[in-house]
Protein backbone atom coordinates (compact mmCIF):
# COMPACT_ATOMS: atom_id res chain seq x y z
CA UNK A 1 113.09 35.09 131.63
CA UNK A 2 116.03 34.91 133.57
CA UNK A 3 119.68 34.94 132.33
CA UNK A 4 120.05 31.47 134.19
CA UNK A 5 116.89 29.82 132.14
CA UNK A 6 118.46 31.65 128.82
CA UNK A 7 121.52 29.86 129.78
CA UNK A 8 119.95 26.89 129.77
CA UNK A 9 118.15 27.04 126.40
CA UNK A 10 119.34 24.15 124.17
CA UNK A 11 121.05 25.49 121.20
CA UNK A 12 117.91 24.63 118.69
CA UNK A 13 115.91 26.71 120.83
CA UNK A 14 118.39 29.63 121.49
CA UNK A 15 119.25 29.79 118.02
CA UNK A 16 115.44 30.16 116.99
CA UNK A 17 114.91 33.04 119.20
CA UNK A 18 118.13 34.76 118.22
CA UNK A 19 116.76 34.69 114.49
CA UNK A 20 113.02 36.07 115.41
CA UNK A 21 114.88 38.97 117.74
CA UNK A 22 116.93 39.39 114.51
CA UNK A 23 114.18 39.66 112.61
CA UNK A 24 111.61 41.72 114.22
CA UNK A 25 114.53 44.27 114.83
CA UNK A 26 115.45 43.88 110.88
CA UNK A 27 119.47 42.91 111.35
CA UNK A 28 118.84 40.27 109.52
CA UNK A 29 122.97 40.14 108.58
CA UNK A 30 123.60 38.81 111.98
CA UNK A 31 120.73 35.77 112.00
CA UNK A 32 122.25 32.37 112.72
CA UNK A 33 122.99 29.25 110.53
CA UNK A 34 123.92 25.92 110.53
CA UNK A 35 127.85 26.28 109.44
CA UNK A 36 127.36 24.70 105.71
CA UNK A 37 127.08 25.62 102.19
CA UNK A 38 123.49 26.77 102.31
CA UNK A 39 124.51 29.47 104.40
CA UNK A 40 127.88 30.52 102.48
CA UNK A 41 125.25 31.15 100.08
CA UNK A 42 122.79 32.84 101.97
CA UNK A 43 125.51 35.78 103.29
CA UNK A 44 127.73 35.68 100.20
CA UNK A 45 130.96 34.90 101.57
CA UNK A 46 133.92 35.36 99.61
CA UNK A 47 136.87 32.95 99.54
CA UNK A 48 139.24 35.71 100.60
CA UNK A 49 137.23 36.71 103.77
CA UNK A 50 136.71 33.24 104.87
CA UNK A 51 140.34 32.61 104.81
CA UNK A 52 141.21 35.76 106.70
CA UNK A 53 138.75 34.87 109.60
CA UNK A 54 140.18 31.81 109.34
CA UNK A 55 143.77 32.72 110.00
CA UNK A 56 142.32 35.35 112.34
CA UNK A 57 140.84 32.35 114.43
CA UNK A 58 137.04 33.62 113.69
CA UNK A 59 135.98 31.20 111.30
CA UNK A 60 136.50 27.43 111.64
CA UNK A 61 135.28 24.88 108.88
CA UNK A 62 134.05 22.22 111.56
CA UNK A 63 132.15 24.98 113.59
CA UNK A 64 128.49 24.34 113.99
CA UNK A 65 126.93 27.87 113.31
CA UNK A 66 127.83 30.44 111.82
CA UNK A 67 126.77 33.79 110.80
CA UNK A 68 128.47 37.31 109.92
CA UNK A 69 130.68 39.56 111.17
CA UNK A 70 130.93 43.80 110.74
CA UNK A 71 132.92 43.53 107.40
CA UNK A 72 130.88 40.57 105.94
CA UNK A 73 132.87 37.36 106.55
CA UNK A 74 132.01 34.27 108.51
CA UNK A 75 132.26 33.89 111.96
CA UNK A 76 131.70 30.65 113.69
CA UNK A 77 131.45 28.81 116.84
CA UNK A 78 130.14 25.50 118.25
CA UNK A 79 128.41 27.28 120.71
CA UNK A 80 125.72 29.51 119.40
CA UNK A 81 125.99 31.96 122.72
CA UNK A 82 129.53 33.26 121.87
CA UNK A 83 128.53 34.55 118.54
CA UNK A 84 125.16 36.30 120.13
CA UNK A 85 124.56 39.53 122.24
CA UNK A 86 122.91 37.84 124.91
CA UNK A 87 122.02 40.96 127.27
CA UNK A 88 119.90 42.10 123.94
CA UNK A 89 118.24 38.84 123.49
CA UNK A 90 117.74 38.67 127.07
CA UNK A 91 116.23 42.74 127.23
CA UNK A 92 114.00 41.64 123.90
CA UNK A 93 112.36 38.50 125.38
CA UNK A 94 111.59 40.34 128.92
CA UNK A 95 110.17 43.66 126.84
CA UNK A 96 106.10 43.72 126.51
CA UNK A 97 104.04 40.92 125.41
CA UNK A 98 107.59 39.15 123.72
CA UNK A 99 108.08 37.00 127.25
CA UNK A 100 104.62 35.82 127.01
CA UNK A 101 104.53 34.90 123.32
CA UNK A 102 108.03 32.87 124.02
CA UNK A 103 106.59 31.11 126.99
CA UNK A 104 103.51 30.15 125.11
CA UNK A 105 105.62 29.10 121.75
CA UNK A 106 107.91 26.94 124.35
CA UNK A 107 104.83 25.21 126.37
CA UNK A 108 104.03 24.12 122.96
CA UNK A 109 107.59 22.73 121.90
CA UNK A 110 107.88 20.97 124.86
CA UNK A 111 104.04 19.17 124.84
CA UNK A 112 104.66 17.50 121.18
């Protein structure tokens, strides 16, 4: 995969490869959500650290995803990209048999 064609991932489909590189490399504190309450509760964010990030400009109610940052608050964007390190996902899905499995998984999503 090329950094143009992970560019061009819709966010759905970014978003679920972020989570499975998150997973198989066990950081599971920096996995991606959809910005709600379900995911407040998944991290266990505090009032206080929400409302720092806030006022620090990292965390915004009406932001679409969200997901942690070092200390443990919420950090948010509407694009899924700017919260992501997109030269590992991009090293993970071109290592071994991880390009093939995503092509595969992606020929299916886009037959049904």
């Amino acid at each position: 995969m090329t950094q143009e064609e992970l560019d061009n991932l819709g966010h759905d489909k970014i978003v679920s490869l972020w989570n499975a590189y998150c997973e198989e490399i066990k950081v599971f504190e920096v996995m991606l959500y959809t910005n709600n309450s379900e995911a407040f509760n998944t991290f266990g964010f505090t009032i206080n650290g929400t409302l720092i990030n806030n006022t620090n400009e990292l965390y915004d109610w009406n932001d679409d995803y969200v997901t942690a940052d070092a200390k443990g608050n919420p950090w948010s964007a509407n694009d899924p990209r700017a919260i992501m390190d997109l030269s590992a996902l991009l090293e993970w899905v071109n290592k071994g048999d991880n390009e093939k499995a995503f092509s595969k998984k992606m020929n299916q999503v886009s037959s049904t």
